[in-house]
Structures are given as C-alpha cells and as structure tokens.
C-alpha atoms as a PDB file:
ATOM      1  CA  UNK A   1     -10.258 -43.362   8.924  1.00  0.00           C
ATOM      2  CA  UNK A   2      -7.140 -42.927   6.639  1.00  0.00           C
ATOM      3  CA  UNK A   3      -6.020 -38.703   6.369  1.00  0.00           C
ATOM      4  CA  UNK A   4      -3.307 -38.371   3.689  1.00  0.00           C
ATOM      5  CA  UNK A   5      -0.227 -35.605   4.165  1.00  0.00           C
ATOM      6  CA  UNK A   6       0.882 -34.765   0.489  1.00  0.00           C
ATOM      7  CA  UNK A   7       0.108 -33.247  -2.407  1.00  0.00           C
ATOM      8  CA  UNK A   8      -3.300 -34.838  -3.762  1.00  0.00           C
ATOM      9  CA  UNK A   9      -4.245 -36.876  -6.175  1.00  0.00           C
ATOM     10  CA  UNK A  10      -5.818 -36.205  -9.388  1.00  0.00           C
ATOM     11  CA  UNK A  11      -9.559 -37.934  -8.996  1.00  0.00           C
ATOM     12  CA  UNK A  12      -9.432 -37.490 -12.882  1.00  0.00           C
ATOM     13  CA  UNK A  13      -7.207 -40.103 -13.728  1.00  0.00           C
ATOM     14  CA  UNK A  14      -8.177 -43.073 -15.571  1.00  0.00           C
ATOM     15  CA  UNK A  15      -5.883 -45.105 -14.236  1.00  0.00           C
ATOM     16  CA  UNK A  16      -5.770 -44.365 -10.692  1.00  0.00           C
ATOM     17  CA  UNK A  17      -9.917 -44.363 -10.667  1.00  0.00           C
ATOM     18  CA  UNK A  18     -10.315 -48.144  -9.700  1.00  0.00           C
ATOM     19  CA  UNK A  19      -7.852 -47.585  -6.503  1.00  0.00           C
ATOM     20  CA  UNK A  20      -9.663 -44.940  -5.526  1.00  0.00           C
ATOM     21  CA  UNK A  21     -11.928 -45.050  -2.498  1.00  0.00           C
ATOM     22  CA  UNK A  22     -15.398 -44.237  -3.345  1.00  0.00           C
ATOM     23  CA  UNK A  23     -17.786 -42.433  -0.977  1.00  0.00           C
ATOM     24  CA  UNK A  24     -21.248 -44.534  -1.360  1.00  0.00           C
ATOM     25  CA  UNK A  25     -23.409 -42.289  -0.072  1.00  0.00           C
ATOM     26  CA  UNK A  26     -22.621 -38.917  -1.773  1.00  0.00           C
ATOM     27  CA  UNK A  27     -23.537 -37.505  -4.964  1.00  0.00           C
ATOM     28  CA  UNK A  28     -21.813 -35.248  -7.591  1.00  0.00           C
ATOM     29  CA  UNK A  29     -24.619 -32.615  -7.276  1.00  0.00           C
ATOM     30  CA  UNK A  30     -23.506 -29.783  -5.320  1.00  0.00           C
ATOM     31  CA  UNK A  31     -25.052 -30.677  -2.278  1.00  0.00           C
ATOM     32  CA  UNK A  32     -23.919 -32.502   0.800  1.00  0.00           C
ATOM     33  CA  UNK A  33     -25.905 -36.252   0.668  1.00  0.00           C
ATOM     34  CA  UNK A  34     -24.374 -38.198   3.715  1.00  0.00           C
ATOM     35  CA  UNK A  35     -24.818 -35.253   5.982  1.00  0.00           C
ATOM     36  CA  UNK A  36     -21.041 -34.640   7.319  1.00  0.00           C
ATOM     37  CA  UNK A  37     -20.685 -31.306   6.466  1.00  0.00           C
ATOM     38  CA  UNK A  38     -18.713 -31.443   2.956  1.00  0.00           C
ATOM     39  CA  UNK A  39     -19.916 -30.971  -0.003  1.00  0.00           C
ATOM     40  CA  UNK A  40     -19.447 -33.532  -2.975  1.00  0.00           C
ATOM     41  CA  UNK A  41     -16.740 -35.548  -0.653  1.00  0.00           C
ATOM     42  CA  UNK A  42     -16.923 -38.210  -3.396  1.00  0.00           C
ATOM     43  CA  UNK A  43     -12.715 -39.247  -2.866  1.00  0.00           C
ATOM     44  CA  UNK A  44     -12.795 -38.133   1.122  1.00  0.00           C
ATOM     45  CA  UNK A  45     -11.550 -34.255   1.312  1.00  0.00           C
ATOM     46  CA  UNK A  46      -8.808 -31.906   0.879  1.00  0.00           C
ATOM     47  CA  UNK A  47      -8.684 -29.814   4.161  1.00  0.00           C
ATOM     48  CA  UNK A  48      -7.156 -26.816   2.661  1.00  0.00           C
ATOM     49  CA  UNK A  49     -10.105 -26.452   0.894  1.00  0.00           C
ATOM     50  CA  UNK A  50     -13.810 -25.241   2.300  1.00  0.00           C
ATOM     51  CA  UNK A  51     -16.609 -27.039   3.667  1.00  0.00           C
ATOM     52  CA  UNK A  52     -19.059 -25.287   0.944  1.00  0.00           C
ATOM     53  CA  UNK A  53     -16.944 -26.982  -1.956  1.00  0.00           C
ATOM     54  CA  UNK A  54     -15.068 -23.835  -2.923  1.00  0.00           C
ATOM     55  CA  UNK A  55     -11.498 -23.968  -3.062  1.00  0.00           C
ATOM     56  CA  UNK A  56     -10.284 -21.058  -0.629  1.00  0.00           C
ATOM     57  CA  UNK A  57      -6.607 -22.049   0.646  1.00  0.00           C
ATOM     58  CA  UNK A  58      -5.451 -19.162   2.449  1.00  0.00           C
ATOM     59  CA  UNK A  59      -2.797 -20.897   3.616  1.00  0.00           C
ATOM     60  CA  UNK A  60      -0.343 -23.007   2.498  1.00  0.00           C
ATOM     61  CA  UNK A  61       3.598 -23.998   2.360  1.00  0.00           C
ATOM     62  CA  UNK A  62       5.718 -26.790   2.852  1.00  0.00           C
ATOM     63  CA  UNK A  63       5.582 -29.006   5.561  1.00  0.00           C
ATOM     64  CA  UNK A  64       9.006 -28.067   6.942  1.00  0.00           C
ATOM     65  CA  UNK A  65       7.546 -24.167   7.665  1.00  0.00           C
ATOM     66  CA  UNK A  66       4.145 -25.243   8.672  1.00  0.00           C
ATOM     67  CA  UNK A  67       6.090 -27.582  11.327  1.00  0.00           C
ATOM     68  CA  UNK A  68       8.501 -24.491  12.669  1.00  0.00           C
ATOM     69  CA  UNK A  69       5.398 -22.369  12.459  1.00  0.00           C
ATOM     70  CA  UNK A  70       3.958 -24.856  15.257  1.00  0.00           C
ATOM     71  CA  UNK A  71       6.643 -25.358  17.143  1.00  0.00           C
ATOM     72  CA  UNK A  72       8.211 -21.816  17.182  1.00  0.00           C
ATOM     73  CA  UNK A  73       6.032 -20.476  19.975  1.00  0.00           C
ATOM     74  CA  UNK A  74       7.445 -22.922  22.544  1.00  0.00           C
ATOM     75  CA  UNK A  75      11.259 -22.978  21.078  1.00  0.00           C
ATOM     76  CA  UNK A  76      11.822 -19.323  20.250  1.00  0.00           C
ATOM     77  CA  UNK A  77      13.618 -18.046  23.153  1.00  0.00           C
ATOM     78  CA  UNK A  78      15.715 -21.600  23.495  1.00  0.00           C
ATOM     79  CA  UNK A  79      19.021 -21.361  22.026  1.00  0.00           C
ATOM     80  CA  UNK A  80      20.492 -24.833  22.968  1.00  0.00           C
ATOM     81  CA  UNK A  81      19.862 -28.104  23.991  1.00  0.00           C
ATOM     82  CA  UNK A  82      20.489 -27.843  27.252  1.00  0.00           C
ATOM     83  CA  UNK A  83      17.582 -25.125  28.174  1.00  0.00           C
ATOM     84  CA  UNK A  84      15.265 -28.300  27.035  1.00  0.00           C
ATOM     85  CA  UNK A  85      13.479 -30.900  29.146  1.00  0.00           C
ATOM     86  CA  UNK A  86      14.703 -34.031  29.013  1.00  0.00           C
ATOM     87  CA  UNK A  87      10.976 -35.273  27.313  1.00  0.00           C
ATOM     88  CA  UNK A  88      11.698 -32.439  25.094  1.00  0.00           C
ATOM     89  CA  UNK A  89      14.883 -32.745  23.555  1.00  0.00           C
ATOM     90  CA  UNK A  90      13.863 -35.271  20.428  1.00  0.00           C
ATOM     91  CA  UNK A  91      10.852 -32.946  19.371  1.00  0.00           C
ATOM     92  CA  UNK A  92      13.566 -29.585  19.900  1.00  0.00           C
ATOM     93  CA  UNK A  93      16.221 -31.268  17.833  1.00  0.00           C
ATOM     94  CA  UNK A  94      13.212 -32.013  15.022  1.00  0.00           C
ATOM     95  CA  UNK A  95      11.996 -28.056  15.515  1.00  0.00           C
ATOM     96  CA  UNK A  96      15.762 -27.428  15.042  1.00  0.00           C
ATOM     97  CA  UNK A  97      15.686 -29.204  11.633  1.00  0.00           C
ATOM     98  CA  UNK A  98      12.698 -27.547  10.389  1.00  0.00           C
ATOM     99  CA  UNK A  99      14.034 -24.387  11.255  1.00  0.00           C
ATOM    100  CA  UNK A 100      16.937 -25.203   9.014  1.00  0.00           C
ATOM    101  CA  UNK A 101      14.816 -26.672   6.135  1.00  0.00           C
ATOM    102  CA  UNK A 102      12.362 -23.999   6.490  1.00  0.00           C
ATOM    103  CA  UNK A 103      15.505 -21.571   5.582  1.00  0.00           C
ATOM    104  CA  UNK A 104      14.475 -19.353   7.541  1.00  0.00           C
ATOM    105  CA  UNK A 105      17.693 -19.524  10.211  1.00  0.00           C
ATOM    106  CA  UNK A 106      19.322 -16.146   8.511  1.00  0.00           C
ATOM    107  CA  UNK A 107      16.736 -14.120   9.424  1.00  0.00           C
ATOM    108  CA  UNK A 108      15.933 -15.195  12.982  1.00  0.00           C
ATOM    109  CA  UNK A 109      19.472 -14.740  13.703  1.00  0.00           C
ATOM    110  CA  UNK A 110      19.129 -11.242  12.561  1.00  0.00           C
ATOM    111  CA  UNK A 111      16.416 -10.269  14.173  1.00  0.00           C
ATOM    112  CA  UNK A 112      17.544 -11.664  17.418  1.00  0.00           C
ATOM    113  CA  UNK A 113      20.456  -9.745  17.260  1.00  0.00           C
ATOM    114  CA  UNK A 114      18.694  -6.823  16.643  1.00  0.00           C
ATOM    115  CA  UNK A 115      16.192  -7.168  19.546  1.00  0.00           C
ATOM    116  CA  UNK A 116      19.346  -7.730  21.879  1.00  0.00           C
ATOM    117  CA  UNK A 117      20.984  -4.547  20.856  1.00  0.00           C
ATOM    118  CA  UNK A 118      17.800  -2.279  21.807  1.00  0.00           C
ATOM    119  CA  UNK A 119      18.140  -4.358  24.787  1.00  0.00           C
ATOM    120  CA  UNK A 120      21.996  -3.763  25.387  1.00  0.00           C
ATOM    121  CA  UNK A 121      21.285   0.028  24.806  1.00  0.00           C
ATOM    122  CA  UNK A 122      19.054   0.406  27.296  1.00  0.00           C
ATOM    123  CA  UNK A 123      20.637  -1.592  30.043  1.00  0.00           C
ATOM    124  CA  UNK A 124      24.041   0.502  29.058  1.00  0.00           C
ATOM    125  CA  UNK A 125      22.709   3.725  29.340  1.00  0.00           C
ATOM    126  CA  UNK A 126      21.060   2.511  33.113  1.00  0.00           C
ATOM    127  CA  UNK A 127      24.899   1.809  34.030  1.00  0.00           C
ATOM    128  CA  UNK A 128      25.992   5.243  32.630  1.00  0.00           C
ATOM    129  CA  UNK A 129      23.513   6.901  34.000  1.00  0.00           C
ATOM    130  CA  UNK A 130      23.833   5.420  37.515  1.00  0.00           C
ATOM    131  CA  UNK A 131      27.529   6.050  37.488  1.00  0.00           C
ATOM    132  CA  UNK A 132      27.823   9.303  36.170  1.00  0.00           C
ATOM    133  CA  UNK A 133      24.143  10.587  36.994  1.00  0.00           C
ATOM    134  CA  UNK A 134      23.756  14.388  35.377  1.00  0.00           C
ATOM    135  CA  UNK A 135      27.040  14.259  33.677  1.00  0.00           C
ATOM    136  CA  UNK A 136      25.519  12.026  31.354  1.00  0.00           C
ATOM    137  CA  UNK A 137      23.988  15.192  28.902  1.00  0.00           C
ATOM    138  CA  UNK A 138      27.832  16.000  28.025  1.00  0.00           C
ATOM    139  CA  UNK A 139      28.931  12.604  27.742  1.00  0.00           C
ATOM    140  CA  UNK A 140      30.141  11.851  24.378  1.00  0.00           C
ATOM    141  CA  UNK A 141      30.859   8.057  22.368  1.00  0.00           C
ATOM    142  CA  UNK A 142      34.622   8.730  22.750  1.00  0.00           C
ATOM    143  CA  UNK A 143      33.940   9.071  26.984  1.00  0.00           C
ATOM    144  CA  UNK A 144      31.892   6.250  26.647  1.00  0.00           C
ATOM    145  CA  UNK A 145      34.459   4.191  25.700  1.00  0.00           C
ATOM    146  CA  UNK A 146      36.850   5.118  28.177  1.00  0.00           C
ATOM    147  CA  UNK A 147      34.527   4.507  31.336  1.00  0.00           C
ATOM    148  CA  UNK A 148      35.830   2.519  33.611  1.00  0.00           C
ATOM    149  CA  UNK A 149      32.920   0.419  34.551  1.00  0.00           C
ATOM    150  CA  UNK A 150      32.912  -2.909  36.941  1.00  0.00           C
ATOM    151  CA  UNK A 151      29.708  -4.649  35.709  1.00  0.00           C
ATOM    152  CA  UNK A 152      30.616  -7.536  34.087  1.00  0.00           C
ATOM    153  CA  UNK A 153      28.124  -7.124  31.436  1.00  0.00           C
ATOM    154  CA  UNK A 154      29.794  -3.887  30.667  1.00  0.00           C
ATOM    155  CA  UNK A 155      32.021  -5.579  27.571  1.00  0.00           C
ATOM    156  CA  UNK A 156      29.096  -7.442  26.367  1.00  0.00           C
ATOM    157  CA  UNK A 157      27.017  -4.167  25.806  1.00  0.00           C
ATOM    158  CA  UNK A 158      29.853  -2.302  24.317  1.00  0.00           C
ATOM    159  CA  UNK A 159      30.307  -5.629  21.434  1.00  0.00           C
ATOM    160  CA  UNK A 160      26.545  -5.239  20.605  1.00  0.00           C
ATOM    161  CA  UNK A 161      27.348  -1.627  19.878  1.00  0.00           C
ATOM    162  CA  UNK A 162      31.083  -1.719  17.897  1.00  0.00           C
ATOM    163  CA  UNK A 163      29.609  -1.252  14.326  1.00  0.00           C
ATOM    164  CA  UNK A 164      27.665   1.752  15.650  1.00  0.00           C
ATOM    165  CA  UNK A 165      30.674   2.897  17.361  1.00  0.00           C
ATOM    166  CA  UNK A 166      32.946   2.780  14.257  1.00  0.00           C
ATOM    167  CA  UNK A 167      30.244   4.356  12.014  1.00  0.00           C
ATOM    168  CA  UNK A 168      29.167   7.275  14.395  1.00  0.00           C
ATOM    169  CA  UNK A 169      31.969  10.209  15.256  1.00  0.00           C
ATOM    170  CA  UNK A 170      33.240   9.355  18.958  1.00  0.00           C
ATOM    171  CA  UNK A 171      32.100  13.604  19.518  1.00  0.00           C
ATOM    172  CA  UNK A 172      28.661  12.553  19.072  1.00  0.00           C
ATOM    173  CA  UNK A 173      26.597  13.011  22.345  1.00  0.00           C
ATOM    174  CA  UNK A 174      25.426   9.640  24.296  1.00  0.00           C
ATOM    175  CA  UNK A 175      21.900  11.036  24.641  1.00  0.00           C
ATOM    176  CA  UNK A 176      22.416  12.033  20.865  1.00  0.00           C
ATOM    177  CA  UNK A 177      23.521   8.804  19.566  1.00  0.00           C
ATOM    178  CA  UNK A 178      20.022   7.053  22.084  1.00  0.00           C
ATOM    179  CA  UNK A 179      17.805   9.056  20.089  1.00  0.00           C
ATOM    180  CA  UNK A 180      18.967   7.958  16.819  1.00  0.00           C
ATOM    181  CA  UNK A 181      18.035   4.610  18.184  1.00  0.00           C
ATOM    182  CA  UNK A 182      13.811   5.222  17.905  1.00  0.00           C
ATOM    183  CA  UNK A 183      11.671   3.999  19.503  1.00  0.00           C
ATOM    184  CA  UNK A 184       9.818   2.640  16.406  1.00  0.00           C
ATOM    185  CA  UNK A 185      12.700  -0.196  16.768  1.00  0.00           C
ATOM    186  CA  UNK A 186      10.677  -2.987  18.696  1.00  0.00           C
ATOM    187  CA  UNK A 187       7.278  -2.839  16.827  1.00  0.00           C
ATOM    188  CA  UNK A 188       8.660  -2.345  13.226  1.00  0.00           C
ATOM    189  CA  UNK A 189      10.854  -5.438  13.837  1.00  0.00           C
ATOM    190  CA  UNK A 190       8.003  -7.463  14.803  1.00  0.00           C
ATOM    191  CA  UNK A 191       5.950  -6.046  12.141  1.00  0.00           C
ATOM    192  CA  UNK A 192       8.639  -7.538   9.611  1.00  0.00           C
ATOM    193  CA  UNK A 193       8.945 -10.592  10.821  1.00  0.00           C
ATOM    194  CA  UNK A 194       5.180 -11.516  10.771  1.00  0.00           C
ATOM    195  CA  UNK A 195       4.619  -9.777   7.216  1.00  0.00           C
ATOM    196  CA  UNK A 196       8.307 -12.184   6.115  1.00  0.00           C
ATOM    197  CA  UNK A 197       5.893 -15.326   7.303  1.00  0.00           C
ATOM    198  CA  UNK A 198       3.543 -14.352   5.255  1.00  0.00           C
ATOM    199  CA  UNK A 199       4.817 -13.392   2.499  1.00  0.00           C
ATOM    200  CA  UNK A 200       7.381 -16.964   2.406  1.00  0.00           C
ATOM    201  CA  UNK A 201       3.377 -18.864   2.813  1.00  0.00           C
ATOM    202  CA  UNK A 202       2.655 -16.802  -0.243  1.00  0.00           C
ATOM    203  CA  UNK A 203       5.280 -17.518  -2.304  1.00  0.00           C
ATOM    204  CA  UNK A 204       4.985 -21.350  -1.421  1.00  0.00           C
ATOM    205  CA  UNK A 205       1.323 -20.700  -2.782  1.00  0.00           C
ATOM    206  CA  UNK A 206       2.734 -19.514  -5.781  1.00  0.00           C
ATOM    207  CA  UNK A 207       4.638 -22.601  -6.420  1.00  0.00           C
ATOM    208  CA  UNK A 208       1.630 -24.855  -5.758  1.00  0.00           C
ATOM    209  CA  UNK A 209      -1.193 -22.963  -7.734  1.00  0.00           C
ATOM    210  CA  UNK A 210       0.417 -20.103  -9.561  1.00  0.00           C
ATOM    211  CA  UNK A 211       0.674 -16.612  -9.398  1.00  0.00           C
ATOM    212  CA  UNK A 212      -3.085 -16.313 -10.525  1.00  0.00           C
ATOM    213  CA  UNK A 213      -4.375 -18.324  -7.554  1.00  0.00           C
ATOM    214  CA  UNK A 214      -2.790 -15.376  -5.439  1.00  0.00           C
ATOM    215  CA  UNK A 215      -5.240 -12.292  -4.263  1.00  0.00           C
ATOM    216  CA  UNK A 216      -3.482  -8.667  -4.673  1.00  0.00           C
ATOM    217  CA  UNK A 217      -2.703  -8.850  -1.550  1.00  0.00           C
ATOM    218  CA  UNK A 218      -1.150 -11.807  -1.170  1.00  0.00           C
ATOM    219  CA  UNK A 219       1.173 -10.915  -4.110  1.00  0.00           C
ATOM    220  CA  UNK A 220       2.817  -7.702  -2.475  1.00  0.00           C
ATOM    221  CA  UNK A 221       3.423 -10.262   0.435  1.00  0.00           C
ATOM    222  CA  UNK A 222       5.102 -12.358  -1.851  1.00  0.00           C
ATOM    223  CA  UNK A 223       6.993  -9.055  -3.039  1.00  0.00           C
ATOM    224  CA  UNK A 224       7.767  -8.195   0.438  1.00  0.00           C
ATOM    225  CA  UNK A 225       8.847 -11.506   1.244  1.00  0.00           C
ATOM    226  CA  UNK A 226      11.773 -11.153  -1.929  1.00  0.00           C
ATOM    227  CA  UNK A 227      12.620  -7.931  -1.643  1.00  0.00           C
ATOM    228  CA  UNK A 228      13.048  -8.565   2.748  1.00  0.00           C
ATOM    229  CA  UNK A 229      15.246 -11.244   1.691  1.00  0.00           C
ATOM    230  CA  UNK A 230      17.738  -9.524  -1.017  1.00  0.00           C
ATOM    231  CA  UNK A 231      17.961  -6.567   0.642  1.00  0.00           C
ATOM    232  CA  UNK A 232      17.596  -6.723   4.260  1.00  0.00           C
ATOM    233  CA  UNK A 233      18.518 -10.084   5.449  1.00  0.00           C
ATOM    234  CA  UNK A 234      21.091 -10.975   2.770  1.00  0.00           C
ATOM    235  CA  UNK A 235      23.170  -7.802   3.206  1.00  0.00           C
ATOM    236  CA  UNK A 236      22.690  -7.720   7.006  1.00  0.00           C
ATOM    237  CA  UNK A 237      25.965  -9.234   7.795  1.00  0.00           C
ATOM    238  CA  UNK A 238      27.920  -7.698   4.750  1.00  0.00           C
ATOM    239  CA  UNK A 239      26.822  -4.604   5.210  1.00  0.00           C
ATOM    240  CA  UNK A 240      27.893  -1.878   8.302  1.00  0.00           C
ATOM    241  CA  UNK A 241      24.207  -0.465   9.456  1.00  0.00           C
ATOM    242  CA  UNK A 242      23.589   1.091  12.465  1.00  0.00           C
ATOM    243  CA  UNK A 243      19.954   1.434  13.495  1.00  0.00           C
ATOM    244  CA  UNK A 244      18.879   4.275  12.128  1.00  0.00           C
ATOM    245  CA  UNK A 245      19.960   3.033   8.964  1.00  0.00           C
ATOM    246  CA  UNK A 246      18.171  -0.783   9.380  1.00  0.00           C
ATOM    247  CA  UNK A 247      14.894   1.169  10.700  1.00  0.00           C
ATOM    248  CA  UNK A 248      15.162   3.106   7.537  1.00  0.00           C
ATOM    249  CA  UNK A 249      15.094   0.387   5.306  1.00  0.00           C
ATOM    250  CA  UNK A 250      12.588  -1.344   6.989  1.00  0.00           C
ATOM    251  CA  UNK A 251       9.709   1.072   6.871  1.00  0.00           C
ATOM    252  CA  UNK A 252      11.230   1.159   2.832  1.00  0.00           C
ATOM    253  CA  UNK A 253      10.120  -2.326   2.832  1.00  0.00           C
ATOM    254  CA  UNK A 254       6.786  -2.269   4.549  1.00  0.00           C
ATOM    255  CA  UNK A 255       5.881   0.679   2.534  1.00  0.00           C
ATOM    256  CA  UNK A 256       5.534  -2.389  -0.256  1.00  0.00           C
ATOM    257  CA  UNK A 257       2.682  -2.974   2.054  1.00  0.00           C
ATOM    258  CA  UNK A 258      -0.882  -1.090   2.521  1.00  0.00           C
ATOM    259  CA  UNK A 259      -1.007   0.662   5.776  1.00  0.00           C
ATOM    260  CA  UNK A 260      -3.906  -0.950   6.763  1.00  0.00           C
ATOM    261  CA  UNK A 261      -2.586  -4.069   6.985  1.00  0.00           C
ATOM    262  CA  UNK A 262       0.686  -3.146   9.389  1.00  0.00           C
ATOM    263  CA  UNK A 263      -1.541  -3.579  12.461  1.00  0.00           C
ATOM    264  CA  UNK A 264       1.838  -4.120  15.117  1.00  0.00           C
ATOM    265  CA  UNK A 265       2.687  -0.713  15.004  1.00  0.00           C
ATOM    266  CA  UNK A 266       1.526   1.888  16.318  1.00  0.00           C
ATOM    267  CA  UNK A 267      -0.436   5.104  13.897  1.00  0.00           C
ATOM    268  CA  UNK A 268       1.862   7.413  15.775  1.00  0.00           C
ATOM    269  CA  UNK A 269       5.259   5.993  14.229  1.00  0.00           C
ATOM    270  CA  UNK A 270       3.117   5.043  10.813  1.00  0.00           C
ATOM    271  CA  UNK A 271       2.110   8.529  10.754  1.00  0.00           C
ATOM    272  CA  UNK A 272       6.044   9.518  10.677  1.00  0.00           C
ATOM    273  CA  UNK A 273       7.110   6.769   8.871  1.00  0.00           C
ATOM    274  CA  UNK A 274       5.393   4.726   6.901  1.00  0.00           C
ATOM    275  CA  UNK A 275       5.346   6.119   2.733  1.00  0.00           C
ATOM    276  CA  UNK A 276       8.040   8.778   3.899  1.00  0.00           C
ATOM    277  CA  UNK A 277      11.477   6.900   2.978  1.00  0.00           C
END
C-alpha cells in the first residue's frame, strides 16, 4: 500500500492518466463496488475527503501546523532541551522547528507570559498577605514596592508586574490594583488561543480551496485569526497594556465570534463581557 503526503493530483490530466494507478474493481457510478468503504476510489483516496464521496474537509493547513498541532500536547510546558529525555530530544528539536515554521512562536510567547503574570500575582499577594496580614486593605503600589521581603522569588514577581507598575498611580490600593486583574483572565486566554488555531486552519483553507469553500463560520475564524494577529499579538510587545487593558481587547476580538461557539468560558463572564466592549 503506497499513501501519498502532498497536494493531489489532478486524475483529469491527459498526460498523467497512463501513470496513474487504476483501481480494477471499482466503478465510476456512485456506489462503492470493491466493498472497502469508499466510494468511486477509482485513483486510491484523498483522506481529507468523506467516505460517502462528498468532499467535506473540515480541516486542513500545512504540514508544519498540523505537525506542532500533534506534538504540542507533550512539548508545551518544555522550554529547553534539557527538560527532554534523551529518546526525545531529535523529535523536540523537530517540534521546535515546526513551531517556528508554523509562525506561530509570537503568540505562544505571549500568552505564556501572560499566564505567568496571573500566576506571579497571585503568589505575590500570598507573600504580602502573609507578611503584613490585615494591613494589606491599606497597602498601596508605592508600599508595595518598598517591602522588604526575603523570598527569593520576590524580584521575579515584581519584573512580571513593572509595566503595570509604571502605568497604574503607586496610590492605587493593592487589593484595588488585584481586582483590576479579573478573574475572566485564565479562560478568555485559553478561549483565544484555541479560536487563533482555528482560525490560522481556516485561513490555510482559504489558500487551498478559496474563500467560497469556507462555511460562515469558518470565515469569522479566519477574521479572528487576522484581526488576533494585527492587533493583539503584533502590538503586544510595542505596546504598554496592563491586564485590564489586554482582557479588554480580547473579549473585542472574540466578540468577532458567535457566543455560542466560545464554549471555554464561563456564561457568567460572557454575560458581562462578551458584545459589551
């Protein structure tokens, strides 16, 4: 059995008929002669098509995202080399490649960052809460920054934090400045991220087949997809947002979106959110 990985071939053309291979046993009638299960397999089959004949790709892309797509689960919290199994390393160095060619490193980087200052926020406010205990309603940013902490991990919280820091008055209240932080923040970011996939599968569609083989709701993926790209992930290192104002922007963009189909987060923050930015 030979399976082919590319593009197809057209079955129509005169010139490539006598090369190809011929299935003896079926019959260009609609029907399925030789029994296997596809219908009018005259040249083998295109598995991104249907067993019924129809052509129904839902999904499609290059190779180099269908390959990160695959090996994401296992490699996502790895950041180098040396986290890897030794049996490991060749097939994390490819995933590494195909993370690149997929060109989708920008965002990942983004949204890691992200996720790790929720993470530093909360872990910050334990420490200031276990050192200063009640004090911690009159605490302001400016007090913050003058704490005289011994965790080690102290400095690394604070850096996660310095663009908030600059952009917020140093009066503002701790528990003040938390609040701003939402707790919409977790879901909505992995609500983005899995509407980006599919909206970069399709706009790889697109390319293949067209912007008619697309269903409607395909193409406001594709929409999301371009507009998550200029304006969110683009901008997110030349621009100074704190959270509130990256949360904002990001129910903007899944507003591009029906409600129905933002199934990561919960109604509660869609009812507040979602269609109200």
């Amino acid at each position: 059995m030979v399976g082919i990985v590319d593009s197809g071939a057209d079955t129509t053309c005169l010139s490539l008929r006598p090369s190809l291979w011929r299935n003896a046993n079926e019959k260009l009638n609609g029907r399925d002669d030789d029994g296997n299960g596809y219908v009018d397999d005259l040249h083998g089959w295109n598995f991104l098509g249907t067993a019924d004949g129809k052509f129904n790709m839902v999904s499609a892309g290059t190779e180099e995202y269908r390959q990160f797509k695959r090996l994401y689960p296992k490699y996502k919290g790895v950041t180098n080399a040396a986290q890897v199994k030794p049996g490991d390393k060749e097939e994390f160095a490819y995933y590494l490649d195909m993370r690149k060619k997929a060109k989708i490193n920008s965002y990942l980087t983004f949204f890691e960052i992200s996720v790790k200052k929720q993470q530093a926020l909360a872990s910050a406010d334990s420490i200031v809460r276990g050192k200063i205990g009640a004090g911690v309603d009159t605490l302001t940013l400016g007090g913050l920054t003058k704490l005289s902490v011994e965790d080690p991990r102290w400095a690394t919280y604070l850096n996660y934090m310095l663009a908030d820091l600059f952009r917020t008055p140093l009066s503002t209240k701790w528990t003040a400045y938390l609040d701003k932080t939402r707790a919409d923040h977790a879901s909505t970011m992995n609500q983005l991220f899995a509407a980006y996939a599919r909206g970069k599968e399709a706009k790889e569609l697109m390319v293949i087949l067209g912007e008619a083989a697309l269903t409607e709701i395909d193409k406001l993926y594709a929409k999301f997809a371009d507009a998550f790209e200029n304006e969110y992930v683009s901008q997110g290192y030349n621009t100074n947002r704190d959270i509130e104002d990256t949360l904002e922007l990001g129910w903007k963009l899944l507003s591009i979106l029906p409600r129905s189909e933002l199934k990561r987060i919960d109604d509660k923050y869609l009812d507040q959110y979602y269609g109200k930015v």
